[in-house]
C-alpha atoms as a PDB file:
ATOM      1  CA  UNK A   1     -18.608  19.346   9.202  1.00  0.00           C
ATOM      2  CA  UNK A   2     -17.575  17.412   5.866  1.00  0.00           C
ATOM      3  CA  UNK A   3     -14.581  14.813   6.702  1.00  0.00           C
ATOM      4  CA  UNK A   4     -11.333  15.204   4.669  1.00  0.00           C
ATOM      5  CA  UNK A   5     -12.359  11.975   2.812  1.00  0.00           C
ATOM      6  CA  UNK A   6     -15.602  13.275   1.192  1.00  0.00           C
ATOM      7  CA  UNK A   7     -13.583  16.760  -0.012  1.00  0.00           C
ATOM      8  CA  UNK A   8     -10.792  14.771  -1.597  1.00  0.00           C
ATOM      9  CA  UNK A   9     -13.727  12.750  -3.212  1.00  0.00           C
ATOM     10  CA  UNK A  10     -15.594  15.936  -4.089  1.00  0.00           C
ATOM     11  CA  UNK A  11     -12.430  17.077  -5.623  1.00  0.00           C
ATOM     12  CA  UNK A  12     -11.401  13.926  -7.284  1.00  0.00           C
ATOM     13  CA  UNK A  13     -14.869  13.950  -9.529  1.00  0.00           C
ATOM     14  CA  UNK A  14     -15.058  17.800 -10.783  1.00  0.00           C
ATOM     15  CA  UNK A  15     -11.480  17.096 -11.718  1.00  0.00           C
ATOM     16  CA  UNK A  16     -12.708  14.110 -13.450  1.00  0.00           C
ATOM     17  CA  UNK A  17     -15.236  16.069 -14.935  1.00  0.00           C
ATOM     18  CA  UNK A  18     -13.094  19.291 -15.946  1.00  0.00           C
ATOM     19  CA  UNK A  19     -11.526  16.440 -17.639  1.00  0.00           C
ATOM     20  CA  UNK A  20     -13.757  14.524 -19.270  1.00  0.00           C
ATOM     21  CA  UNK A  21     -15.388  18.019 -20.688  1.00  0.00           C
ATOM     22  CA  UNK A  22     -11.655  19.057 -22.496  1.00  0.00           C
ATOM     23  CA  UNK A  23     -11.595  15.599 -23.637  1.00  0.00           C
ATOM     24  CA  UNK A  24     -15.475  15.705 -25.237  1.00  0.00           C
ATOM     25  CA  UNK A  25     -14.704  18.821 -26.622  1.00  0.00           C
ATOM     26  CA  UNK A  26     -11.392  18.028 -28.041  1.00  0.00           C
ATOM     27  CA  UNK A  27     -12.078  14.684 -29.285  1.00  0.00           C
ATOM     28  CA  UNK A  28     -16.070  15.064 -30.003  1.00  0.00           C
ATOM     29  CA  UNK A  29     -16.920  12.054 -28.407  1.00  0.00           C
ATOM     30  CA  UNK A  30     -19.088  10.766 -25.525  1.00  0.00           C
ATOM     31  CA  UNK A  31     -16.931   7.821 -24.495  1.00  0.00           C
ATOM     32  CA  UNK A  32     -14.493   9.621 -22.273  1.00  0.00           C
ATOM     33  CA  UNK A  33     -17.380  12.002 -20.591  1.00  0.00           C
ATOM     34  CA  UNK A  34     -19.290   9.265 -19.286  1.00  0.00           C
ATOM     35  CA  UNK A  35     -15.987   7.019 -17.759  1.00  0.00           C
ATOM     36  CA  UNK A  36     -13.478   9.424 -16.509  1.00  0.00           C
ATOM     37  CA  UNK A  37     -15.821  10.385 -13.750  1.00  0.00           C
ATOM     38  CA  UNK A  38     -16.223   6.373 -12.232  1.00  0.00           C
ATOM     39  CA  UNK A  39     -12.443   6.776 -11.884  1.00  0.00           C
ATOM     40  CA  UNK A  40     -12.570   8.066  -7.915  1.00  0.00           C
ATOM     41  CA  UNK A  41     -14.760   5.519  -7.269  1.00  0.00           C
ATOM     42  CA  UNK A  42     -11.769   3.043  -8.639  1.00  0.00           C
ATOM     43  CA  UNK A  43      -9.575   3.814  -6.001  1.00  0.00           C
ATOM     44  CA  UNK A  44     -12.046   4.338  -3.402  1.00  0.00           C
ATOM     45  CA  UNK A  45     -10.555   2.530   0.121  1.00  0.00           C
ATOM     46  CA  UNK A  46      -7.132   2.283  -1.147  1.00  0.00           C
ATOM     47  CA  UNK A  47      -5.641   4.713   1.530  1.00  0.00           C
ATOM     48  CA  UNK A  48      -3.495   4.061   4.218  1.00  0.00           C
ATOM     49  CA  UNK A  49      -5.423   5.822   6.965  1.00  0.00           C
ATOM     50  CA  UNK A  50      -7.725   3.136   7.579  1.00  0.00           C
ATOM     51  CA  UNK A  51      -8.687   3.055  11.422  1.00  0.00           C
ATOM     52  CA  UNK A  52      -8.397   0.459  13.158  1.00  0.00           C
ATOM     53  CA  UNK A  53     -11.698  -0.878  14.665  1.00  0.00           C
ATOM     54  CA  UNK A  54     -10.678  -2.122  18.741  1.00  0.00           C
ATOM     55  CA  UNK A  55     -13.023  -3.844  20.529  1.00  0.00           C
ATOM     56  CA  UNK A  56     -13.857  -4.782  24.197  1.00  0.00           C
ATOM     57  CA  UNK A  57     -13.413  -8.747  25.184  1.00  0.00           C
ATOM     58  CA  UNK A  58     -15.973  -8.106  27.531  1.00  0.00           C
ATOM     59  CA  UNK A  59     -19.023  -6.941  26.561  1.00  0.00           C
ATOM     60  CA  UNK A  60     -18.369  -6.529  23.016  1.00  0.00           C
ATOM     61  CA  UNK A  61     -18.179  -2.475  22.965  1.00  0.00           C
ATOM     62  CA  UNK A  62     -16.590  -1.711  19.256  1.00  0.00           C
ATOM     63  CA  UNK A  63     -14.990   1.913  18.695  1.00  0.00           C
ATOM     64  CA  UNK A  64     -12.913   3.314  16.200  1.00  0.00           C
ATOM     65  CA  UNK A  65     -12.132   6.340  18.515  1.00  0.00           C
ATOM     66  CA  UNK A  66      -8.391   6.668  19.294  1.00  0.00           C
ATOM     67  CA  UNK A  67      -8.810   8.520  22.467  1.00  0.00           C
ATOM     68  CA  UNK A  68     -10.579   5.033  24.477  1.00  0.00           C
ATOM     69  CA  UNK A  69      -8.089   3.234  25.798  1.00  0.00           C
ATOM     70  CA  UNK A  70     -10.655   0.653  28.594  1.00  0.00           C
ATOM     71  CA  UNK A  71     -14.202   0.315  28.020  1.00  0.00           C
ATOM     72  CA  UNK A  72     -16.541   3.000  29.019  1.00  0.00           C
ATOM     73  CA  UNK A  73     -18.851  -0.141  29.889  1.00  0.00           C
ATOM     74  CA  UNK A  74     -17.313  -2.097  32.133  1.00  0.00           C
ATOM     75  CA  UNK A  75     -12.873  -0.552  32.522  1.00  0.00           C
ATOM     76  CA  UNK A  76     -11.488  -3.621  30.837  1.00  0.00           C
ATOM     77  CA  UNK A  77      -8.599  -2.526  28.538  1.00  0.00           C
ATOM     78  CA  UNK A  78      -9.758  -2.401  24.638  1.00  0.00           C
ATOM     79  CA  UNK A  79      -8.144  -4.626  22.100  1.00  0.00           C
END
């Protein structure tokens, strides 16, 4: 299963490049084909859905899972 992140990248660069190719033909030049395709990586990690990473104080257990709520470890309550 591909995560909604990697399609909106996937996306994001054959636009760029559906782009770049009507600017290279309309403007015969190379310039615009080789950097309108780096711009996705430009705004790459400037979302708002960034997950929070909680972690256990007592035995160090780190998850980014929403459904934990203790430790599967050891019960204590996840910060």
């Amino acid at each position: 299963m591909v995560s909604s992140r990697t399609l909106t990248a996937l996306a994001g660069l054959v636009v760029s490049l559906l782009v770049s190719v009507v600017l290279w033909w309309q403007f015969d030049t190379l310039a615009f084909f080789l950097f309108v395709p780096f711009v996705p990586f430009l705004f790459r990690g400037r979302g708002g859905s960034e997950e929070s990473v909680r972690t256990c104080p007592a035995c160090g257990f780190r998850t980014e899972a929403e459904e934990y709520d203790y430790c599967p470890r050891d019960g204590t309550r996840l910060e």
